[in-house]
N, C-alpha and C. Protein backbone atom coordinates (compact mmCIF):
# COMPACT_ATOMS: atom_id res chain seq x y z
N UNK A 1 -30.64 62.10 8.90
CA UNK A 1 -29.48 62.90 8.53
C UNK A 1 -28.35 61.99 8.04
N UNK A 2 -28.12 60.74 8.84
CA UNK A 2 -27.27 60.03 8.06
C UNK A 2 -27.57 59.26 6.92
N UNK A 3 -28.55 59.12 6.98
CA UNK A 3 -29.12 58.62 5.84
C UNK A 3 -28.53 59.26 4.76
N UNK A 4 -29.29 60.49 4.55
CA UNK A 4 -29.15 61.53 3.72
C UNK A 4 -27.34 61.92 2.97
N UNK A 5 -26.77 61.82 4.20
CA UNK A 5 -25.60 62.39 3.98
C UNK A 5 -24.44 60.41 3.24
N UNK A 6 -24.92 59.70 3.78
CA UNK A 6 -24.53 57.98 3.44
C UNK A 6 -25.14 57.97 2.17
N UNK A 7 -26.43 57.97 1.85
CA UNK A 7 -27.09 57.26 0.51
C UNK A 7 -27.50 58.03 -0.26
N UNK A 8 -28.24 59.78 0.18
CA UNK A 8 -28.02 60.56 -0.60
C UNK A 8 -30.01 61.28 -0.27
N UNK A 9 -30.29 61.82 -0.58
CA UNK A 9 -31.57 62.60 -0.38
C UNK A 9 -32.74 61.66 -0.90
N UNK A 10 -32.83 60.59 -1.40
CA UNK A 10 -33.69 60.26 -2.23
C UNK A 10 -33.99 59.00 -0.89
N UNK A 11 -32.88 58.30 -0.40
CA UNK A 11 -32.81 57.32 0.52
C UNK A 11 -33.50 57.23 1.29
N UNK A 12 -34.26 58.70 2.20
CA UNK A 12 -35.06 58.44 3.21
C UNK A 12 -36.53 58.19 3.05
N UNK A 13 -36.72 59.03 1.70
CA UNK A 13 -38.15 58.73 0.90
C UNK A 13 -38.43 56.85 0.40
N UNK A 14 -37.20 56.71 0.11
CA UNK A 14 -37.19 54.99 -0.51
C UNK A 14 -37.22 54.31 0.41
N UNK A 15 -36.72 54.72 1.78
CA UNK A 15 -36.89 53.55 3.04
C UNK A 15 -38.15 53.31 2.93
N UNK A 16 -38.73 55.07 3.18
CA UNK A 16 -40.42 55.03 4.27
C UNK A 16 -41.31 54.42 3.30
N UNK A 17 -40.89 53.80 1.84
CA UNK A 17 -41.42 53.71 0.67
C UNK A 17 -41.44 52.18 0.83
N UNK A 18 -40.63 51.59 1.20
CA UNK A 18 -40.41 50.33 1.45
C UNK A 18 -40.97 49.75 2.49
N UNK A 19 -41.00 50.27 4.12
CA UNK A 19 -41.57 50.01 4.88
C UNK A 19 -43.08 49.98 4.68
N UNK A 20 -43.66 51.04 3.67
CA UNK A 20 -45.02 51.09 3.74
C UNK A 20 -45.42 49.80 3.05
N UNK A 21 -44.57 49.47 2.00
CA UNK A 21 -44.74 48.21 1.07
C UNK A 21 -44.93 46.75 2.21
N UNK A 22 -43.78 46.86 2.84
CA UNK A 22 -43.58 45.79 3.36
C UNK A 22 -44.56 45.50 4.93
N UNK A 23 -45.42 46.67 5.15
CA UNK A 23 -46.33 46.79 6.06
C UNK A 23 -47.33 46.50 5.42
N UNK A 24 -47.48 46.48 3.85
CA UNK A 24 -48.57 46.75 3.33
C UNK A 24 -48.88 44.69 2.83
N UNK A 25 -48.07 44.25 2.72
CA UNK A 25 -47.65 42.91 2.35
C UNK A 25 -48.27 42.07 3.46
N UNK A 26 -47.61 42.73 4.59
CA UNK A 26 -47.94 42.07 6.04
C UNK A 26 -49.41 41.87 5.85
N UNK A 27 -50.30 43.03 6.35
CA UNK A 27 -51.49 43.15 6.48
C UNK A 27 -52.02 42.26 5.09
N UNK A 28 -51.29 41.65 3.88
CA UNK A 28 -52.22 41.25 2.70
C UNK A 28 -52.28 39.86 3.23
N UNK A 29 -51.03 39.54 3.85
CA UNK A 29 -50.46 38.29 3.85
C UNK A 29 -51.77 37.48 4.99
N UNK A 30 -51.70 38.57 6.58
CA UNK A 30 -52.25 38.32 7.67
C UNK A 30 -54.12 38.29 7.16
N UNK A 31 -54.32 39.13 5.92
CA UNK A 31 -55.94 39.23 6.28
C UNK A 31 -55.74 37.07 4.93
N UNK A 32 -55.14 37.17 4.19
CA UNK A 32 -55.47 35.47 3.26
C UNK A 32 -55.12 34.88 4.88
N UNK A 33 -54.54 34.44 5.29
CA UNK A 33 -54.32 33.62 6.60
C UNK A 33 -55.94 33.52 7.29
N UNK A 34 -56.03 34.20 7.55
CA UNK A 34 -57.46 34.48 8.56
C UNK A 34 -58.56 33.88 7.50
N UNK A 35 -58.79 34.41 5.97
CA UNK A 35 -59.76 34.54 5.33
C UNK A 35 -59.31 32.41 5.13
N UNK A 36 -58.02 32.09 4.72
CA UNK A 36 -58.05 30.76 4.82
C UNK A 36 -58.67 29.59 6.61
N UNK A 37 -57.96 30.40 6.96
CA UNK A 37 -58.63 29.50 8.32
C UNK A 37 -60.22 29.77 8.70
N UNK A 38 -60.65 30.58 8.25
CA UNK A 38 -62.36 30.73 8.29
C UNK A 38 -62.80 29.59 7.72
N UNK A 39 -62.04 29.80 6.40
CA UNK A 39 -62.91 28.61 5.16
C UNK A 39 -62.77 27.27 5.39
N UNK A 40 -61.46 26.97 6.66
CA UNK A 40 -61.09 25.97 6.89
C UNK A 40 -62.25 25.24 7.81
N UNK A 41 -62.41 26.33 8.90
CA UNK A 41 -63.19 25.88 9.61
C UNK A 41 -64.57 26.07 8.93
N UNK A 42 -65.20 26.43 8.49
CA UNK A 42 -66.39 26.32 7.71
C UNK A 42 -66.79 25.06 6.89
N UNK A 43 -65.47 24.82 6.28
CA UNK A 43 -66.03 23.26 5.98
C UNK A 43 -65.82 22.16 6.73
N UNK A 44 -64.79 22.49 8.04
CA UNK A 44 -65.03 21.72 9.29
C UNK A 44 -66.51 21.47 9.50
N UNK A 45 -67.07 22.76 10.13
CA UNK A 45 -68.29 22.86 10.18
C UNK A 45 -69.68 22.16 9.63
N UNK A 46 -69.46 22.33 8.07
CA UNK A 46 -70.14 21.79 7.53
C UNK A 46 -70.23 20.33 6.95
N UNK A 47 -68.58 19.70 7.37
CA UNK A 47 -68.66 18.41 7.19
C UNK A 47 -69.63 17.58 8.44
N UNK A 48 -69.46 18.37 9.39
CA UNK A 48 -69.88 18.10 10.82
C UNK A 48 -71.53 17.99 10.49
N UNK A 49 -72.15 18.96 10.19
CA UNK A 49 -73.41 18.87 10.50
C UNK A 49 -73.77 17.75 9.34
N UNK A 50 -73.40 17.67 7.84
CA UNK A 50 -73.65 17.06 7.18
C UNK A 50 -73.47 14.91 7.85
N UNK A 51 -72.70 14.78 8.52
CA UNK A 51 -72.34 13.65 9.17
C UNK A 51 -73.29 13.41 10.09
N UNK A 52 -73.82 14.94 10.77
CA UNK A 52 -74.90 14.66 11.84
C UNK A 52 -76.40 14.15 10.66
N UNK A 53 -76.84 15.18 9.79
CA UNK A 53 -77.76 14.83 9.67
C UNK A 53 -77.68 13.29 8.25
N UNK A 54 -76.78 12.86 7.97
CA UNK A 54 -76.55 11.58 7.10
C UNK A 54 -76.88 10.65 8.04
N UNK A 55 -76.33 10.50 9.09
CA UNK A 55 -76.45 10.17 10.40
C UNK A 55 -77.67 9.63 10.80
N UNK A 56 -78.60 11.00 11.00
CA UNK A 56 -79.60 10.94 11.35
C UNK A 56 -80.55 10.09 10.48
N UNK A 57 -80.63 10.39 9.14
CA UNK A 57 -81.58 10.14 8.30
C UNK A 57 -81.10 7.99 7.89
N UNK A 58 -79.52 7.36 8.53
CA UNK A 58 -79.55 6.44 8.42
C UNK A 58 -79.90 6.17 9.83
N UNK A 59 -80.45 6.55 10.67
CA UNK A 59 -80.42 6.30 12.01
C UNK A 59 -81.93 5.78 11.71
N UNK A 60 -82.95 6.51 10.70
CA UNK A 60 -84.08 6.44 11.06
C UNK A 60 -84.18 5.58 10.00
N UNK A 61 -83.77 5.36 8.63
CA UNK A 61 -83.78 3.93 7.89
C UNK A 61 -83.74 2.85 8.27
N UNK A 62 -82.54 2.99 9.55
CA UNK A 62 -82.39 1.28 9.74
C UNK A 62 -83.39 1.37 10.59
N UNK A 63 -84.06 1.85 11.60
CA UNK A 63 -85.33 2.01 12.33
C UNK A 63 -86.59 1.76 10.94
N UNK A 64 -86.64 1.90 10.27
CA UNK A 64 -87.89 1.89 8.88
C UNK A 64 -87.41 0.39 8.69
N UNK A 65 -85.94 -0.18 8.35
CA UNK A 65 -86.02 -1.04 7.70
C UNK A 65 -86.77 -2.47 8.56
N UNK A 66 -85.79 -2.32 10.00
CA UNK A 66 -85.88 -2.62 10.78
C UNK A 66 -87.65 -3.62 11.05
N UNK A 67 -88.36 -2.23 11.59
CA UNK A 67 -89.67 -2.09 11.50
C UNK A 67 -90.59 -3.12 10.59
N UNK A 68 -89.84 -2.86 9.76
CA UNK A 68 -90.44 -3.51 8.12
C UNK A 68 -90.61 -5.05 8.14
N UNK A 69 -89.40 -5.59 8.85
CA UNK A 69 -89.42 -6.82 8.71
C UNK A 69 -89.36 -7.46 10.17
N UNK A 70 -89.66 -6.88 11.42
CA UNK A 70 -90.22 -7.28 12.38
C UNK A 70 -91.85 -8.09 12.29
N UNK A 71 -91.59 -9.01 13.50
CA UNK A 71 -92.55 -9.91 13.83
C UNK A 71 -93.03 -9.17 15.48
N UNK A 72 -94.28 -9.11 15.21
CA UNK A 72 -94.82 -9.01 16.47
C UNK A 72 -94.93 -9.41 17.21
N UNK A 73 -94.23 -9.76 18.37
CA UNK A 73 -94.18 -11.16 19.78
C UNK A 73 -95.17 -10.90 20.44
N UNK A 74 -95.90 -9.85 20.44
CA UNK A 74 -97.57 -10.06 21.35
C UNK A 74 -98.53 -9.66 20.99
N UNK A 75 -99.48 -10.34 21.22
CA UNK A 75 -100.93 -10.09 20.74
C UNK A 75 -101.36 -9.39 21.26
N UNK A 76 -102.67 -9.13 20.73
CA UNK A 76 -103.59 -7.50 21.94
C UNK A 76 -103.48 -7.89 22.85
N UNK A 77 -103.25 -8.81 23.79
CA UNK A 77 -103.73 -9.21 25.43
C UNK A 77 -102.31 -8.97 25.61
N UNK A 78 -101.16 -8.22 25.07
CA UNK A 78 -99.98 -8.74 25.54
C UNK A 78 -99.81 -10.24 26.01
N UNK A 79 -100.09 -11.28 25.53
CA UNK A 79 -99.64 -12.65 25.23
C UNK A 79 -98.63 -12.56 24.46
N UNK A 80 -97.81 -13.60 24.89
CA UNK A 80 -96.39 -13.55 24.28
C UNK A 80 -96.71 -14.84 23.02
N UNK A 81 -96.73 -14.23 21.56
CA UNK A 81 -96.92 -15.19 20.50
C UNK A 81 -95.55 -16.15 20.40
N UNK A 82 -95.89 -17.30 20.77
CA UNK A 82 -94.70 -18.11 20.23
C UNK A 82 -94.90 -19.17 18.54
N UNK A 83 -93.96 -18.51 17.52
CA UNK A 83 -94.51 -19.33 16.25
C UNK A 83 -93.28 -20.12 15.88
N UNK A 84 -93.60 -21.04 15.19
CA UNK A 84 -92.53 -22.06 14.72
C UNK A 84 -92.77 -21.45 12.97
N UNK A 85 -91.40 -21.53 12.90
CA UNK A 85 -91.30 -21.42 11.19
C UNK A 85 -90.25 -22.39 10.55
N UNK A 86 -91.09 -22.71 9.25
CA UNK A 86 -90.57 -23.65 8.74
C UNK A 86 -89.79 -23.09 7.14
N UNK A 87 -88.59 -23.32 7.46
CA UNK A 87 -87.95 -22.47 6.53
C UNK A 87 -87.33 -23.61 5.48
């Protein structure tokens, strides 16, 4: 009523017109927030597993490389080979 009678008949339609806007903003604003922190954590996520399995696959190289250029210190009898090398 004061509205009406202060700003004029059109005023109370333009508030509820505004509020819906500015409710409507909220909810656009609040769902990018959420939809950003998903994506945030998603490539959290996926930096994570990617580190695990890079990880993994140098875990088992240096184990291959490793391997590769090992000397065997015992013979079938488990005797401990002792060799001299001449470098």
């Amino acid at each position: 009523m004061f509205l009406n009678m202060t700003y004029g008949p059109q005023a109370y339609a333009d508030l509820l017109a505004m509020e819906g806007q500015i409710r409507k903003d909220r909810q656009e604003m609040v769902y990018k927030q959420q939809k950003m922190r998903q994506q945030i954590f998603d490539i959290i996520g996926w930096v994570f597993v990617s580190v695990i399995v890079f990880g993994f696959f140098g875990l088992i190289a240096m184990i291959w490389a490793d391997r590769a250029k090992a000397i065997e210190p015992f013979d079938t009898q488990n005797n401990l080979i002792i060799r001299e090398y001449n470098d």
